[in-house]
Every structure is written in structure tokens, then in C-alpha cells.
N, C-alpha and C. Protein backbone atom coordinates (compact mmCIF):
# COMPACT_ATOMS: atom_id res chain seq x y z
N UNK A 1 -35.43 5.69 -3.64
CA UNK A 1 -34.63 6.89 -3.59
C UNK A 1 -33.15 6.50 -3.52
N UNK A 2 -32.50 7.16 -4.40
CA UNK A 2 -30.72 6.78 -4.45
C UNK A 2 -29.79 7.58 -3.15
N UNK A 3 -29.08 6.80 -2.61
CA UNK A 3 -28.45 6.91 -1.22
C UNK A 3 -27.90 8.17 -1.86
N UNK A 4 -27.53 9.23 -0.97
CA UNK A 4 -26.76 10.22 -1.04
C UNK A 4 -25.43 9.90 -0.49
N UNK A 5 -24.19 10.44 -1.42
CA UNK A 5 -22.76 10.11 -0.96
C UNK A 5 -22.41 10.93 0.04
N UNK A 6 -22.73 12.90 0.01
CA UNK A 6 -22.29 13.26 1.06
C UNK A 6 -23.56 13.53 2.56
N UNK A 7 -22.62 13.72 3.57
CA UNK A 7 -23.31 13.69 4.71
C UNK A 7 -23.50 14.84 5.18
N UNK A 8 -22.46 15.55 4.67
CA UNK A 8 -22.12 17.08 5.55
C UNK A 8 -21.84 17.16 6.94
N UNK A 9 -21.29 15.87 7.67
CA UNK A 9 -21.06 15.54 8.76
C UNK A 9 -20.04 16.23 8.78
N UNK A 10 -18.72 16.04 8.13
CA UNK A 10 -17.41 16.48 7.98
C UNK A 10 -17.05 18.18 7.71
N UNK A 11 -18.21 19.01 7.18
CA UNK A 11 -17.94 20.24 7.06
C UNK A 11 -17.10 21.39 8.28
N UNK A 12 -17.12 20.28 9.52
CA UNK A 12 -16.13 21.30 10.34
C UNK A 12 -14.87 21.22 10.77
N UNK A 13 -14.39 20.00 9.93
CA UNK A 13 -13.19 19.12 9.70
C UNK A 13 -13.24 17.83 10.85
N UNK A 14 -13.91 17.36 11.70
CA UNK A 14 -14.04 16.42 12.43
C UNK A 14 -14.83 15.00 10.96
N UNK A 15 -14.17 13.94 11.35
CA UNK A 15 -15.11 12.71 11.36
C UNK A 15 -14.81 11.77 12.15
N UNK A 16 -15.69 10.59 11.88
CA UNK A 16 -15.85 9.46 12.92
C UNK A 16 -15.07 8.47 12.38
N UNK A 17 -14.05 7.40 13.58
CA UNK A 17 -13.60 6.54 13.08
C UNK A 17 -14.53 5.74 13.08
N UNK A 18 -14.31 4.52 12.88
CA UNK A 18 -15.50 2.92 13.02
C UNK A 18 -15.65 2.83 14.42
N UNK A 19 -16.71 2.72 14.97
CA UNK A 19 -16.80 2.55 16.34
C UNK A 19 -17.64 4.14 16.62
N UNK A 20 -17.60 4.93 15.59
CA UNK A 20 -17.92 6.21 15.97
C UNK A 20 -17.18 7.01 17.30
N UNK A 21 -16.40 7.11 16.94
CA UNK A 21 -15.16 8.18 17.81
C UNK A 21 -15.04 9.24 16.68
N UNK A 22 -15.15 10.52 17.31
CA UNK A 22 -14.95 11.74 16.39
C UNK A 22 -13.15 12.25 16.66
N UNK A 23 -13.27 12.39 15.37
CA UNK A 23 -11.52 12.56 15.43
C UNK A 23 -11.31 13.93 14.34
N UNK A 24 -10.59 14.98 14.76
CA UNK A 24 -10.34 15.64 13.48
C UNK A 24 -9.82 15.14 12.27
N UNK A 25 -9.94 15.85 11.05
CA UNK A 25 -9.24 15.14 9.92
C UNK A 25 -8.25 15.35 9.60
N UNK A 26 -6.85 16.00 10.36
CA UNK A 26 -5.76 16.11 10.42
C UNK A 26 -5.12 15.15 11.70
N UNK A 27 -5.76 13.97 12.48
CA UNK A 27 -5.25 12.91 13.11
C UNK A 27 -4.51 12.11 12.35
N UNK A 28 -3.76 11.53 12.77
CA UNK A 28 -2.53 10.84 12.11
C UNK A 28 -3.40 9.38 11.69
N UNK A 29 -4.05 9.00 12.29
CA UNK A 29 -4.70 7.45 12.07
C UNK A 29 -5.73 8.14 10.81
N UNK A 30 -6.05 8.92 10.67
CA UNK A 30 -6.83 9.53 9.01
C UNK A 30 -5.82 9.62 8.14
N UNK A 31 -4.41 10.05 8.52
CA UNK A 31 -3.59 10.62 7.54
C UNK A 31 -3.32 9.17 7.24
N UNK A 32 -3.22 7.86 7.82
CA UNK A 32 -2.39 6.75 8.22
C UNK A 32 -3.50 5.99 6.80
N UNK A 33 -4.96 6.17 7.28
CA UNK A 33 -5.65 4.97 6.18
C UNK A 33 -5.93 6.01 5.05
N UNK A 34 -6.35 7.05 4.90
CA UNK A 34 -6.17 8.22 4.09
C UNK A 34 -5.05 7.51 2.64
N UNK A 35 -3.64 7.50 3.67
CA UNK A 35 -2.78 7.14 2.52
C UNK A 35 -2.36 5.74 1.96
N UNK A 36 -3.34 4.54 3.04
CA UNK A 36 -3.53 3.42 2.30
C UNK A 36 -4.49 3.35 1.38
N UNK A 37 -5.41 4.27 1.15
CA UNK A 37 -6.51 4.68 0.53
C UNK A 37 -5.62 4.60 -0.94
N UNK A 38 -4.91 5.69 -1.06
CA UNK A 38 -4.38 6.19 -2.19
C UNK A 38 -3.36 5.63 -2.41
N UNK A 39 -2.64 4.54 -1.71
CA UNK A 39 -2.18 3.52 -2.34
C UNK A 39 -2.78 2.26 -3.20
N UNK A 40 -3.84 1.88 -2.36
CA UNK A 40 -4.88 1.04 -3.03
C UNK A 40 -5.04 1.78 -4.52
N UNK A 41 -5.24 3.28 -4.50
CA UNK A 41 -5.60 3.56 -5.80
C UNK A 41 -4.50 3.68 -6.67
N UNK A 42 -3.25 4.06 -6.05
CA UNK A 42 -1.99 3.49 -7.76
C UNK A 42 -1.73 2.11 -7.62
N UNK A 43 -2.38 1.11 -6.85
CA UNK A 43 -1.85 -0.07 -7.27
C UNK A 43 -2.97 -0.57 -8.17
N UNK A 44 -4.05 -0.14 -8.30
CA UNK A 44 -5.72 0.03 -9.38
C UNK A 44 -4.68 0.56 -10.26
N UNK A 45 -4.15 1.64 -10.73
CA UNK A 45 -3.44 2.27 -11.79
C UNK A 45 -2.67 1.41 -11.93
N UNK A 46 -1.71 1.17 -11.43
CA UNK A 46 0.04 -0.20 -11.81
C UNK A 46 -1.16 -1.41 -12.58
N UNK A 47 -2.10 -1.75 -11.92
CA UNK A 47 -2.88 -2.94 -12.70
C UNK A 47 -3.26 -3.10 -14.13
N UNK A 48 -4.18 -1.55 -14.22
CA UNK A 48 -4.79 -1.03 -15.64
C UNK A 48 -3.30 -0.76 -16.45
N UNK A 49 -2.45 -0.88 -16.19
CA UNK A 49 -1.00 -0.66 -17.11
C UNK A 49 -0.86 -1.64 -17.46
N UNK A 50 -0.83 -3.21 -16.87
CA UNK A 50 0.11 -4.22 -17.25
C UNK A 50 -1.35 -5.46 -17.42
N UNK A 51 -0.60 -6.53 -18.26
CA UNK A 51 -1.77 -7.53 -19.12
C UNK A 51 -1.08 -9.11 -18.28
N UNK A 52 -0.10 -8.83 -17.35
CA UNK A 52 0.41 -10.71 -17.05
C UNK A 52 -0.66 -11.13 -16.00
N UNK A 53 -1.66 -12.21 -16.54
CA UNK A 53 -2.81 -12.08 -15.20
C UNK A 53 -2.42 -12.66 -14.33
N UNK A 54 -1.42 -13.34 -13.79
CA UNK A 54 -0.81 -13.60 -12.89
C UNK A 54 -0.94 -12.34 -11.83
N UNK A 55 0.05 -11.51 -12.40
CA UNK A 55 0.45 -10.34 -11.55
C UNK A 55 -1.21 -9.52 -11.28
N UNK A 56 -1.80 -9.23 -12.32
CA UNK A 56 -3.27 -9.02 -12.20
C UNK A 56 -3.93 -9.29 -11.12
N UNK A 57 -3.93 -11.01 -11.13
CA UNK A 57 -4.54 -11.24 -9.94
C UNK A 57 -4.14 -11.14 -8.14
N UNK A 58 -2.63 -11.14 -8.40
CA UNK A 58 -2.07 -10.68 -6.87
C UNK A 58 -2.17 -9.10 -6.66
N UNK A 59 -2.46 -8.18 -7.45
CA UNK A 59 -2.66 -6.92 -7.33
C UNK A 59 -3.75 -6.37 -6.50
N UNK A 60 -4.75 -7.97 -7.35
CA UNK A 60 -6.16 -7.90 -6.86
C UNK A 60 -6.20 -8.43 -5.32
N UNK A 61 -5.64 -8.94 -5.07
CA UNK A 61 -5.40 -9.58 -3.89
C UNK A 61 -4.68 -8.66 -2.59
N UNK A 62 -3.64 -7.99 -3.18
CA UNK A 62 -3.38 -6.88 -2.73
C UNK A 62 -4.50 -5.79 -2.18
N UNK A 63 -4.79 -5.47 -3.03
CA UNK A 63 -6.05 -3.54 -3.16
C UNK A 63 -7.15 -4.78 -1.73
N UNK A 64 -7.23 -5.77 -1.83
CA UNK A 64 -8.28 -6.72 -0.66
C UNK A 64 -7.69 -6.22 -0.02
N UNK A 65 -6.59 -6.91 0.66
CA UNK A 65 -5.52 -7.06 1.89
C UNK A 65 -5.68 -5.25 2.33
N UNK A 66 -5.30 -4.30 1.13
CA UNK A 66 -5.25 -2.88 2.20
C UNK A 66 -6.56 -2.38 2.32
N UNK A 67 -7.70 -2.88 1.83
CA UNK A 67 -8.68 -2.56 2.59
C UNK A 67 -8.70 -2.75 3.81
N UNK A 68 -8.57 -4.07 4.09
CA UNK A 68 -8.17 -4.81 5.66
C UNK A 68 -7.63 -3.73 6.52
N UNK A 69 -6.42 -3.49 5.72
CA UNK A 69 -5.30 -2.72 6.59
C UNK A 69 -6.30 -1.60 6.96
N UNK A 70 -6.72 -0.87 5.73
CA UNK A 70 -7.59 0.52 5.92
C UNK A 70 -8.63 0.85 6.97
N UNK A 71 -9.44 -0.68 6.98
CA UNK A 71 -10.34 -1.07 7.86
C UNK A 71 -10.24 -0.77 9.47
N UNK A 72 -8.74 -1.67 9.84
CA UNK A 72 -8.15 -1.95 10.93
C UNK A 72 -7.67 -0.38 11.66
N UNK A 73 -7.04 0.29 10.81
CA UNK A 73 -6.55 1.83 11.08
C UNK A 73 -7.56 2.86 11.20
N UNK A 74 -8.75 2.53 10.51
CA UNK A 74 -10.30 3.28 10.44
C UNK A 74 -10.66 3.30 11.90
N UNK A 75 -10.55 2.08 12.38
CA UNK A 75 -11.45 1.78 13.84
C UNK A 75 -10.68 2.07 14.72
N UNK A 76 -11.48 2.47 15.90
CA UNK A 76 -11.06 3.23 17.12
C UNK A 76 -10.77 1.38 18.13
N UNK A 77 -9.30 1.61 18.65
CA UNK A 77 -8.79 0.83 18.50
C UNK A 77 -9.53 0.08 20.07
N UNK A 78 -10.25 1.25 20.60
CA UNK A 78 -10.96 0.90 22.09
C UNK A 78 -12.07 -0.02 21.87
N UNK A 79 -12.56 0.47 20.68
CA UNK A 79 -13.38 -1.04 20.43
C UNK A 79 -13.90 -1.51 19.50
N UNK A 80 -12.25 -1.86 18.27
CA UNK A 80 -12.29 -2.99 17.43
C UNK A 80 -12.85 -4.33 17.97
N UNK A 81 -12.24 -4.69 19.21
CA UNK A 81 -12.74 -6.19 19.83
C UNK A 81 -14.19 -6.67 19.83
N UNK A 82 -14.72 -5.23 19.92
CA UNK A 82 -16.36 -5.64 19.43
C UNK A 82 -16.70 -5.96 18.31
N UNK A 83 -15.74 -5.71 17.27
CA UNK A 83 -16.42 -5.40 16.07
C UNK A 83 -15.55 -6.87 15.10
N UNK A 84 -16.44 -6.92 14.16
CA UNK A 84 -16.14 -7.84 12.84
C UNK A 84 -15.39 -7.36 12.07
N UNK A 85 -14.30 -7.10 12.06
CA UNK A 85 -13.22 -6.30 11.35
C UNK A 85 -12.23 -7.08 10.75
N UNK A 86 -11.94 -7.76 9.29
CA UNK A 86 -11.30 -8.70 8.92
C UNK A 86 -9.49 -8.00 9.22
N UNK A 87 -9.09 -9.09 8.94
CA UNK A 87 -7.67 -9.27 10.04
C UNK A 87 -6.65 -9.90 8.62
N UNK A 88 -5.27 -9.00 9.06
CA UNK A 88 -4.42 -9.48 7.94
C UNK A 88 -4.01 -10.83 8.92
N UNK A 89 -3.39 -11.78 8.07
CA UNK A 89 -2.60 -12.94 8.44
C UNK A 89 -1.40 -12.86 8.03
N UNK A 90 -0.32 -13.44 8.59
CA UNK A 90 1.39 -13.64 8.30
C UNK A 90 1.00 -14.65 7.05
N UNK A 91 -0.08 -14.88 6.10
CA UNK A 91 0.45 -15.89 5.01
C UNK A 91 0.39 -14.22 4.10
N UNK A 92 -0.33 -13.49 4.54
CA UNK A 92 -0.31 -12.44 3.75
C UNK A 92 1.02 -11.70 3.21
N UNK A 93 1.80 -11.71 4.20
CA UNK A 93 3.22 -11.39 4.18
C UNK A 93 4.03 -12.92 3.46
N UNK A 94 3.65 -13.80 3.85
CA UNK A 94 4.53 -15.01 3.20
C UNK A 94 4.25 -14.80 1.46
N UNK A 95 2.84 -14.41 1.19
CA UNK A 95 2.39 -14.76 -0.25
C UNK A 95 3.24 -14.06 -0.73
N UNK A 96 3.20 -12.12 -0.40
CA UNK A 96 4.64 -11.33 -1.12
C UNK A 96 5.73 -11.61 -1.39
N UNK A 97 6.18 -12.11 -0.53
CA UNK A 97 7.86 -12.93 0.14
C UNK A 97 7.97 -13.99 -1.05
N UNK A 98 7.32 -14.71 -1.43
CA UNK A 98 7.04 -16.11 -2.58
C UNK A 98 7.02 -15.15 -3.68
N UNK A 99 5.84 -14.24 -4.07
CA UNK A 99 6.04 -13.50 -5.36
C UNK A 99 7.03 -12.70 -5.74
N UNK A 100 7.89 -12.07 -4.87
CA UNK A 100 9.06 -11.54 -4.53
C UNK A 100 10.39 -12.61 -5.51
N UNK A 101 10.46 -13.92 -4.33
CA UNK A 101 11.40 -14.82 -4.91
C UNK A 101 11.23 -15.37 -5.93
N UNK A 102 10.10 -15.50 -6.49
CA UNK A 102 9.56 -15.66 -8.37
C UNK A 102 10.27 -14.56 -9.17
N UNK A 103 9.81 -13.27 -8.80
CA UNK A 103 10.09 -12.36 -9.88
C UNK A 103 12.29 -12.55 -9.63
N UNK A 104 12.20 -12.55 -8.93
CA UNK A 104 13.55 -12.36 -8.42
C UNK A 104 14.27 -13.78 -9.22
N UNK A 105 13.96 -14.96 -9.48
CA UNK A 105 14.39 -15.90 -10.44
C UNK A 105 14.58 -15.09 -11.88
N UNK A 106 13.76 -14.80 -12.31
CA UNK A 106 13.92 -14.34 -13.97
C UNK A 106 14.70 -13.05 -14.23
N UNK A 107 14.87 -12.04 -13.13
CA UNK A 107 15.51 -10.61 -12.81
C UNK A 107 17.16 -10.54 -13.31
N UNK A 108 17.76 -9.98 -13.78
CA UNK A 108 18.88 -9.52 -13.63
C UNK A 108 19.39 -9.73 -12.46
N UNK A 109 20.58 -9.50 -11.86
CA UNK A 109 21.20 -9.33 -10.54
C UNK A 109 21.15 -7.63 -10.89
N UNK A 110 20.66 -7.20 -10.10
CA UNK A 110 21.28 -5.49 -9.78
C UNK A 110 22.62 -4.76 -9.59
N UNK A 111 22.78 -4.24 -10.03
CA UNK A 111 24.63 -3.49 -10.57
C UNK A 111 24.46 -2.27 -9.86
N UNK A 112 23.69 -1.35 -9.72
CA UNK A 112 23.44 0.14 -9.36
C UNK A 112 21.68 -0.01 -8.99
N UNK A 113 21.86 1.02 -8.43
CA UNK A 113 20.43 1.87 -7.61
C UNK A 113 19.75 2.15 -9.04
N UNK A 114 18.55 2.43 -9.31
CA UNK A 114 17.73 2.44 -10.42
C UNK A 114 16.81 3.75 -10.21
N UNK A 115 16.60 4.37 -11.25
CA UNK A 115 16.16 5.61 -11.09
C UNK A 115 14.70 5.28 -11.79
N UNK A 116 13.62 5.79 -11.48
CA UNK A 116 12.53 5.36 -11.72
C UNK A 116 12.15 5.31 -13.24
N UNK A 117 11.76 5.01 -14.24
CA UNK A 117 11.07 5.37 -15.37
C UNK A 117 11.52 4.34 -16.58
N UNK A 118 10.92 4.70 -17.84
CA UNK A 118 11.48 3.92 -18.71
C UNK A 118 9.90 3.74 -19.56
N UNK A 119 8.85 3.79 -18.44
CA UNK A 119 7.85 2.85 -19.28
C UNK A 119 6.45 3.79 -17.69
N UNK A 120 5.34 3.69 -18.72
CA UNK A 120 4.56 4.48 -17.00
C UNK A 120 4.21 3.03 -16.25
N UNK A 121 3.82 2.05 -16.82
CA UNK A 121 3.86 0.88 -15.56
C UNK A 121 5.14 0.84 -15.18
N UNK A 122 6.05 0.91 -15.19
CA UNK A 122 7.19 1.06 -14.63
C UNK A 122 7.30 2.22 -13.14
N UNK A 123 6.91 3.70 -13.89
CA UNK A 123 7.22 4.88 -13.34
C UNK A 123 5.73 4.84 -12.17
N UNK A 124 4.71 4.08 -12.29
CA UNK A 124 3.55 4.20 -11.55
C UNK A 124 3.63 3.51 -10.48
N UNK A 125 4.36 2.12 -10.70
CA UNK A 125 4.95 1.19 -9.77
C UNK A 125 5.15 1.38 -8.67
N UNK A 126 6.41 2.46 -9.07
CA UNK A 126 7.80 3.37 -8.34
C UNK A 126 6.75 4.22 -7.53
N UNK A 127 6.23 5.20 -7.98
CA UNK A 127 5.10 6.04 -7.23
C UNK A 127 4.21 4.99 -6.18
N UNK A 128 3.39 4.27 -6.59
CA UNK A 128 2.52 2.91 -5.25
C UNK A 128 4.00 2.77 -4.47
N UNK A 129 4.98 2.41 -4.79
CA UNK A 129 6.27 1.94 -3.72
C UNK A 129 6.17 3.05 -2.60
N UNK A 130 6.09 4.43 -3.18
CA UNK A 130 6.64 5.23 -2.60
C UNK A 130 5.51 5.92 -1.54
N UNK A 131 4.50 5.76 -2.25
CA UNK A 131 3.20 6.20 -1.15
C UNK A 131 3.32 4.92 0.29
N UNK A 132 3.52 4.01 -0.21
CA UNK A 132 3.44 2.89 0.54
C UNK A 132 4.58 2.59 2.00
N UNK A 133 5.71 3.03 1.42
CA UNK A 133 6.51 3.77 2.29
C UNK A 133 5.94 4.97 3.12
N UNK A 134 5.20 6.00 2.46
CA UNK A 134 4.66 6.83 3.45
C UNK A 134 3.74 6.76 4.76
N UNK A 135 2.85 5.29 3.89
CA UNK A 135 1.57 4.87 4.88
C UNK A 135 2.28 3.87 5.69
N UNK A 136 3.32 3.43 5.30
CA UNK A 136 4.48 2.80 6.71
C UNK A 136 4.98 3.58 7.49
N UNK A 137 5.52 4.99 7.68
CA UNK A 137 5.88 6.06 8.02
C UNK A 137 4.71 6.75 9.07
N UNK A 138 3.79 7.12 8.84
CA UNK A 138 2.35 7.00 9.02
C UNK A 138 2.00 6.20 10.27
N UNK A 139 2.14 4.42 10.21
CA UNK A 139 1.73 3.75 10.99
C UNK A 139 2.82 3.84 12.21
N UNK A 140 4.42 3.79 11.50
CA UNK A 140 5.30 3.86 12.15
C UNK A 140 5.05 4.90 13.52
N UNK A 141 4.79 6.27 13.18
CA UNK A 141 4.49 7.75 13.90
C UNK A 141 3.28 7.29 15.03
N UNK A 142 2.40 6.71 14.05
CA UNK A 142 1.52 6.01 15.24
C UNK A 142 2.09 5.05 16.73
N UNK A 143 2.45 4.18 16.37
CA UNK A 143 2.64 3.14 17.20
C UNK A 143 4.24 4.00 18.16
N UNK A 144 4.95 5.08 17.28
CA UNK A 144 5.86 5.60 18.52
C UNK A 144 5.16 6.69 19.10
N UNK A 145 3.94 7.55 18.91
CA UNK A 145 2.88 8.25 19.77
C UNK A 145 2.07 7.20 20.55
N UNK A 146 2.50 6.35 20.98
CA UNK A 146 1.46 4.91 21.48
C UNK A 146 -0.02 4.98 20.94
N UNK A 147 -0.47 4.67 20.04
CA UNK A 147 -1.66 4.80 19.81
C UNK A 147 -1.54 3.49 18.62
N UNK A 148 -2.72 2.67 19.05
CA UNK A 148 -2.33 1.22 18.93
C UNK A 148 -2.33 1.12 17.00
N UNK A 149 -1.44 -0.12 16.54
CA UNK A 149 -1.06 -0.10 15.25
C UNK A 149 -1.26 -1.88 15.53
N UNK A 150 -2.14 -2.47 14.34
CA UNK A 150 -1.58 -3.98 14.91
C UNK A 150 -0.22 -4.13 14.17
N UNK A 151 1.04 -4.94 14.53
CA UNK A 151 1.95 -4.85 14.52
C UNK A 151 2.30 -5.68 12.50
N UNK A 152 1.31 -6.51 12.74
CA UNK A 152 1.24 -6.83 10.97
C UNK A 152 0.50 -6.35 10.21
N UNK A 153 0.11 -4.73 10.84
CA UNK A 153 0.12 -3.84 9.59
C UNK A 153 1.01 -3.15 8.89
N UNK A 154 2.23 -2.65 10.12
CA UNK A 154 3.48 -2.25 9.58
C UNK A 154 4.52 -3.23 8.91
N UNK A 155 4.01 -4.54 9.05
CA UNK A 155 5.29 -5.61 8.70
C UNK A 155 4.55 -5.97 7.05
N UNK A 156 3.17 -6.10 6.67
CA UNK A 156 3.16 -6.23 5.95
C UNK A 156 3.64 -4.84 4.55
N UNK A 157 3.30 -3.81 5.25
CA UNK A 157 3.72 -2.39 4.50
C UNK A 157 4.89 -2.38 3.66
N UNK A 158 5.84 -3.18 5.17
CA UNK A 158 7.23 -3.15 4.74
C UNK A 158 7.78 -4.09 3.54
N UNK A 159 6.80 -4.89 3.26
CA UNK A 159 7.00 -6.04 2.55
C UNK A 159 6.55 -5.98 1.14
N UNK A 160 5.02 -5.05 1.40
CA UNK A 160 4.53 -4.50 0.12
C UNK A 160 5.41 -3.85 -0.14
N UNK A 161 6.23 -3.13 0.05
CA UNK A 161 7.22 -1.72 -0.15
C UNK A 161 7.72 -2.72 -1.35
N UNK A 162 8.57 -3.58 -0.55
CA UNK A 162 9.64 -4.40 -1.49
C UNK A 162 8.96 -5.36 -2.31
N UNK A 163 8.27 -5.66 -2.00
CA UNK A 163 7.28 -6.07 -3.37
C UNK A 163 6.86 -5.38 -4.84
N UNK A 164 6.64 -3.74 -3.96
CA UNK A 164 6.30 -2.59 -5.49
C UNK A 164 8.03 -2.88 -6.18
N UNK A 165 8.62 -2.94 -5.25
CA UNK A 165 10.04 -2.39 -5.47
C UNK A 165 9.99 -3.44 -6.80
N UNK A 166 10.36 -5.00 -6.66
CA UNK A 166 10.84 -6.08 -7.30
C UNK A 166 9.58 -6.54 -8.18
N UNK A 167 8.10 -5.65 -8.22
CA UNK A 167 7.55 -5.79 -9.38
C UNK A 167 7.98 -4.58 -10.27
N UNK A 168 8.13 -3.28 -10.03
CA UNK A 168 8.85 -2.37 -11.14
C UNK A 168 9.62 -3.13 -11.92
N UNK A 169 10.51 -3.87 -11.70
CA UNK A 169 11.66 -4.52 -12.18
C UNK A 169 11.15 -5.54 -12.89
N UNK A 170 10.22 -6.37 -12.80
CA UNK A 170 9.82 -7.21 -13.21
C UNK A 170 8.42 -6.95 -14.60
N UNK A 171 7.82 -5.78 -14.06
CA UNK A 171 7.11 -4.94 -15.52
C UNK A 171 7.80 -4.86 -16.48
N UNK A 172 9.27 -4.04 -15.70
CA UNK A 172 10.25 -3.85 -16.89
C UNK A 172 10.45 -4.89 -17.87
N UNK A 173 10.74 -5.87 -17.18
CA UNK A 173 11.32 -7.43 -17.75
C UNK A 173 10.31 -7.52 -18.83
N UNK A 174 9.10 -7.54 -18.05
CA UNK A 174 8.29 -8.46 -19.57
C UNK A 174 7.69 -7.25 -20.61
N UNK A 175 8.46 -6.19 -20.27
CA UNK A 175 7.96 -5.50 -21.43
C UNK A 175 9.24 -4.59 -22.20
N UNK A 176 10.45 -5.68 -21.41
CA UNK A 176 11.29 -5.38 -22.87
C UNK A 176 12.37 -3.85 -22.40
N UNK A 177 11.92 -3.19 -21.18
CA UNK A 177 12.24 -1.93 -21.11
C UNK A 177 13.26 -2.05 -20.58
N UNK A 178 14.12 -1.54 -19.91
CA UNK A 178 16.16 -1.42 -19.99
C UNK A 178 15.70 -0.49 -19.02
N UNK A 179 16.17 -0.88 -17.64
CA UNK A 179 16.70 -0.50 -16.24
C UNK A 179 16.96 0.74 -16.40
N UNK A 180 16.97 2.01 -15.76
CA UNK A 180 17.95 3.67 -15.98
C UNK A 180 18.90 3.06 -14.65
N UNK A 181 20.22 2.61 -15.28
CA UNK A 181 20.97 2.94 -14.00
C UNK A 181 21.23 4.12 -12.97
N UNK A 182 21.06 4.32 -12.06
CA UNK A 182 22.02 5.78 -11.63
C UNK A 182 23.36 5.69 -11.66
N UNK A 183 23.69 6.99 -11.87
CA UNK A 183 25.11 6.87 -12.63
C UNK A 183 25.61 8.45 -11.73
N UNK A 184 25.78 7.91 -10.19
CA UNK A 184 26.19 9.51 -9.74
C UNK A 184 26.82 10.63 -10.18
N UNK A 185 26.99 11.45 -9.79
CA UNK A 185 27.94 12.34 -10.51
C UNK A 185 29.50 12.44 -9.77
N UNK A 186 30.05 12.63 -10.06
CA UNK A 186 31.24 12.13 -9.04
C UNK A 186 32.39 13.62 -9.16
């Protein structure tokens, strides 16, 4: 017999974190992996756009890592310690930081603020940047309501941020597409 996807557990807006703690589905730690959820899924989209398997494969490496994150924010934080719950590491943050200063060798120097578009791996990029910022925002709200955040979930967020940031730029590059400066209005 084929597993059934829904449970109908959730029909009164409550579910369970990991650990089984019932939480409504307007708690901030749902809204928090909720929107690493749907980051994981435009950085699946930024992937299916672009062919450098390089970048391919750190993407892939990426959508891993925020499961982790997703994982970690899923569970009720009273008793992760019981549980087998894989764990980001600071090389995780170093690996970005390195792919970062790669793309950043071949890049232009930046003249002006850049307005998103040009190309949709470009413009999809910009969108994962920007969710990603939110699910930092998210964790941020958490950890100042004290409600525990491990602290290299927000540091790596911050890093992915600037990572979406300096791969937009770098899609651009190898596919030829020309920066939109912003050009205020004055």
C-alpha cells in the first residue's frame, strides 16, 4: 500500500515540531523553516537556469546545508540534545566565503547599486537573495523573543545572503549579460 502524504493532523492549524511539540502554524520557528523551505526551492530554480557545474555542484551543497538549517529550526529546541539532528559547521560558512572570493576575482569592481534583472538566472538569483534575507530576519525575531536559534544558523544566512548576492553577478558574467546600473533620480 502507497504511504499517504496527507495526515489531516494540521486541519486546525496546529502542527508538531520534531520532538513532537504542537505549535500553531503561524509560530515564528514555522514561519522561520517554512521560509528556508522556499529558499531551498529558488535556489533548485537559480540551479535549473545555469549549466557551470562547478556552481551546480555548490548549489547542491547548499539546498543540503538548509535542510540542516530547516532540520535544526523544525525541532523543539528542549529536546534536540536527544535527537540525531545533523549540525551546520563554520567550514560551511568558510566554503561560501572561498566561493565568494573566486567569483569576486573574475567580477568587475562595482560602480553603483544594481537593480535586479537582465537575464531570469540573474533575476531568480536576486529573488533566493532576498527570501534568504527574510529567513535571516525570521531567525533574527527568534533569538530577540529568546527562543533558542543556534547562532550558526543566522551567521551562515548572512553569508548565503552575500553569496546569492556575488553569484547574480557572476551568472551575469558567464552569460555575457551587462549589470542594470541604478541610476537614481536626482
Amino acid at each position: 500500500m502507497a504511504f499517504k502524504i496527507y495526515t489531516k493532523t494540521g486541519d486546525l492549524g496546529q502542527t508538531s515540531l520534531i520532538g513532537g511539540t504542537k505549535v500553531p502554524k503561524s509560530h515564528i520557528r514555522i514561519d522561520a523553516y517554512g521560509t528556508v523551505d522556499e529558499l531551498n526551492s529558488y535556489i533548485g530554480l537559480v540551479n535549473d537556469h545555469i549549466t557551470d557545474a562547478k556552481t551546480n555542484a555548490i548549489l547542491k551543497e547548499i539546498q543540503d546545508r538548509l535542510f540542516t538549517v530547516g532540520s535544526s529550526l523544525a525541532c523543539d529546541p528542549d529536546k534536540e540534545p536527544l535527537m540525531k539532528i545533523p549540525d551546520l559547521k563554520e567550514d560551511d560558512i568558510v566554503l561560501l566565503e572561498k566561493e565568494m572570493d573566486a567569483m569576486n576575482e573574475v567580477l568587475p569592481p562595482m560602480k553603483s547599486f544594481v537593480l535586479p534583472g537582465g537575464h531570469p538566472a540573474v533575476s531568480t538569483t536576486h529573488i533566493a537573495r532576498c527570501v534568504c534575507r527574510r529567513a535571516e530576519r525570521c531567525c533574527v525575531n527568534m533569538h530577540e523573543q529568546e527562543m533558542f536559534v543556534d547562532p550558526l544558523v543566522i551567521k551562515y544566512l548572512n553569508r548565503l545572503s552575500d553569496y546569492l548576492f556575488m553569484l547574480s553577478r557572476y551568472i551575469g558574467h558567464l552569460l555575457n549579460v551587462s549589470e542594470i546600473p541604478w541610476k537614481p533620480r536626482v
